[in-house]
Protein backbone atom coordinates (compact mmCIF):
# COMPACT_ATOMS: atom_id res chain seq x y z
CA UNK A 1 8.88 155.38 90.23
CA UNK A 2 5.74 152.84 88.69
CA UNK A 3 4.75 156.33 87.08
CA UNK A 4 8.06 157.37 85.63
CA UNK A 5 8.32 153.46 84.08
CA UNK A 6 4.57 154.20 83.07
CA UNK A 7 5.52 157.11 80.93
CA UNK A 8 8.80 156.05 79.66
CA UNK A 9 6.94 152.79 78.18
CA UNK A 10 3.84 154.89 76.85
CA UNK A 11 6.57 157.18 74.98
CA UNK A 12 7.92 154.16 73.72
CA UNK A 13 5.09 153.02 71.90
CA UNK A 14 4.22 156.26 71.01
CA UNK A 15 7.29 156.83 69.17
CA UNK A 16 6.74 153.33 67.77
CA UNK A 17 6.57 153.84 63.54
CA UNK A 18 3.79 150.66 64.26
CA UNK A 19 -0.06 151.75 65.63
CA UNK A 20 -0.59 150.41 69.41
CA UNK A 21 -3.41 148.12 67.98
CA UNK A 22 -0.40 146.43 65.88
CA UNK A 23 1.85 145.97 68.43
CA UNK A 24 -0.99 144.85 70.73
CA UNK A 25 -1.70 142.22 67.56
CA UNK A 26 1.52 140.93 67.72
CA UNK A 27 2.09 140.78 71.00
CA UNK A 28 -1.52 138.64 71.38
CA UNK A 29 0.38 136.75 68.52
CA UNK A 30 3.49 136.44 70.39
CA UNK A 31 2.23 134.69 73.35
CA UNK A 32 -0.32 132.56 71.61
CA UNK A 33 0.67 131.98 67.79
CA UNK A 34 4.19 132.96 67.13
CA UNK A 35 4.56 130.64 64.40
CA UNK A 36 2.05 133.15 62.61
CA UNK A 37 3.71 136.21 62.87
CA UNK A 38 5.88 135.50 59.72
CA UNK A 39 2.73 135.05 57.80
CA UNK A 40 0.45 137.70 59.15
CA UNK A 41 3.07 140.90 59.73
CA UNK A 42 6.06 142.08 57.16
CA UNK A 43 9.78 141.90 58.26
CA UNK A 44 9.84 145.88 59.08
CA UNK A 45 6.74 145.56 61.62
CA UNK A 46 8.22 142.55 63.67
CA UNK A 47 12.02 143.93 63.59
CA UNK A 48 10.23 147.28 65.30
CA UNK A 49 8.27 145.16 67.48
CA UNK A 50 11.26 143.64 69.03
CA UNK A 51 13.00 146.95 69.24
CA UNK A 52 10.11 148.00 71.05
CA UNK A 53 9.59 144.99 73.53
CA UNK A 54 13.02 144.96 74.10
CA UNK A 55 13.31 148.83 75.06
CA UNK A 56 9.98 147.80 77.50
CA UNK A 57 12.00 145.05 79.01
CA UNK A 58 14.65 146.93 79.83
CA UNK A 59 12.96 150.03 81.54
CA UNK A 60 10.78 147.28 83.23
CA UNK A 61 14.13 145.73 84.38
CA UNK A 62 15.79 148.68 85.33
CA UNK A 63 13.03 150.01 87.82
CA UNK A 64 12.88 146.92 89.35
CA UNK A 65 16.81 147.62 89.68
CA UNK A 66 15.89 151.17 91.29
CA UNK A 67 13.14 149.48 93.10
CA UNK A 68 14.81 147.07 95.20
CA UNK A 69 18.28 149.58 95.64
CA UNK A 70 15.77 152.16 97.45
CA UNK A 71 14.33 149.47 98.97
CA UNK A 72 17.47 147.76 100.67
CA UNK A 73 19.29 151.56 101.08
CA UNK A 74 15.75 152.01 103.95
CA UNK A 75 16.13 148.30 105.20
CA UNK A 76 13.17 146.97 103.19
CA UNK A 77 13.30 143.38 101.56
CA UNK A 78 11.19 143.40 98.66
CA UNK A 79 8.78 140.48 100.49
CA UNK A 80 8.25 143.66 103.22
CA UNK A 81 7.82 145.86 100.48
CA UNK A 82 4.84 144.41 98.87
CA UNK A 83 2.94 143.11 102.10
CA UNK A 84 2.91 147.27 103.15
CA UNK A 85 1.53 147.76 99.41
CA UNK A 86 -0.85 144.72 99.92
CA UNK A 87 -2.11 146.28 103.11
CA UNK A 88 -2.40 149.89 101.53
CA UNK A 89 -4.30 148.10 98.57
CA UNK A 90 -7.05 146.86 100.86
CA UNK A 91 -7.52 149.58 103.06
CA UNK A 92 -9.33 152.86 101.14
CA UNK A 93 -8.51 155.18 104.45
CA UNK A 94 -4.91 154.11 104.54
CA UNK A 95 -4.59 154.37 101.40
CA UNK A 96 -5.87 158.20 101.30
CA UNK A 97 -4.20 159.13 103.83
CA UNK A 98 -0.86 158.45 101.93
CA UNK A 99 -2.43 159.94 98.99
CA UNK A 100 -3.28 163.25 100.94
CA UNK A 101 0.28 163.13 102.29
CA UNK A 102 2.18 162.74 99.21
CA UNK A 103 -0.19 165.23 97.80
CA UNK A 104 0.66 167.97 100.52
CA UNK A 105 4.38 166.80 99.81
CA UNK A 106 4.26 166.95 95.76
């Protein structure tokens, strides 16, 4: 599911008419200066860097929809949920082992 998000949000700023090192600019600017994006980028670049943070924002919010809806259809909170993904993170065998198995699955 991380991986569909992944791609959807790479497309995104691939289709973007702005380069990713603008939108990376502006979003540096964003959470830093925004009182300088006015000055530094035109109208045109900052209305398509809102479209695009807002289309990011909402596949980021609806995986995390998708997320916990698997999640509580198997009986998982989401606290349960990313302990097991906290334990698979520190452990290289466990981790592939699930690798090997989703591989012989996929």
């Amino acid at each position: 599911m991380e991986v569909s998000a992944k791609n959807r949000i790479d497309e995104t700023v691939q289709n973007s008419e702005l380069s990713t090192e603008t939108l990376n600019e502006l979003f540096a600017m964003q959470s830093s200066n925004p009182e300088e994006i006015e000055d530094s980028f035109n109208k045109k670049e900052i209305s398509e860097f809102n479209y695009v943070m807002v289309a990011i924002n909402t596949i980021y919010v609806d995986t995390q929809k998708s997320m916990h809806e698997i999640l509580k259809n198997h009986s998982y909170d989401l606290e349960s949920f990313h302990q097991m993904a906290e334990v698979i993170q520190e452990d290289e065998q466990l981790l592939g082992r699930l690798q090997a198995l989703f591989n012989e699955q996929g």
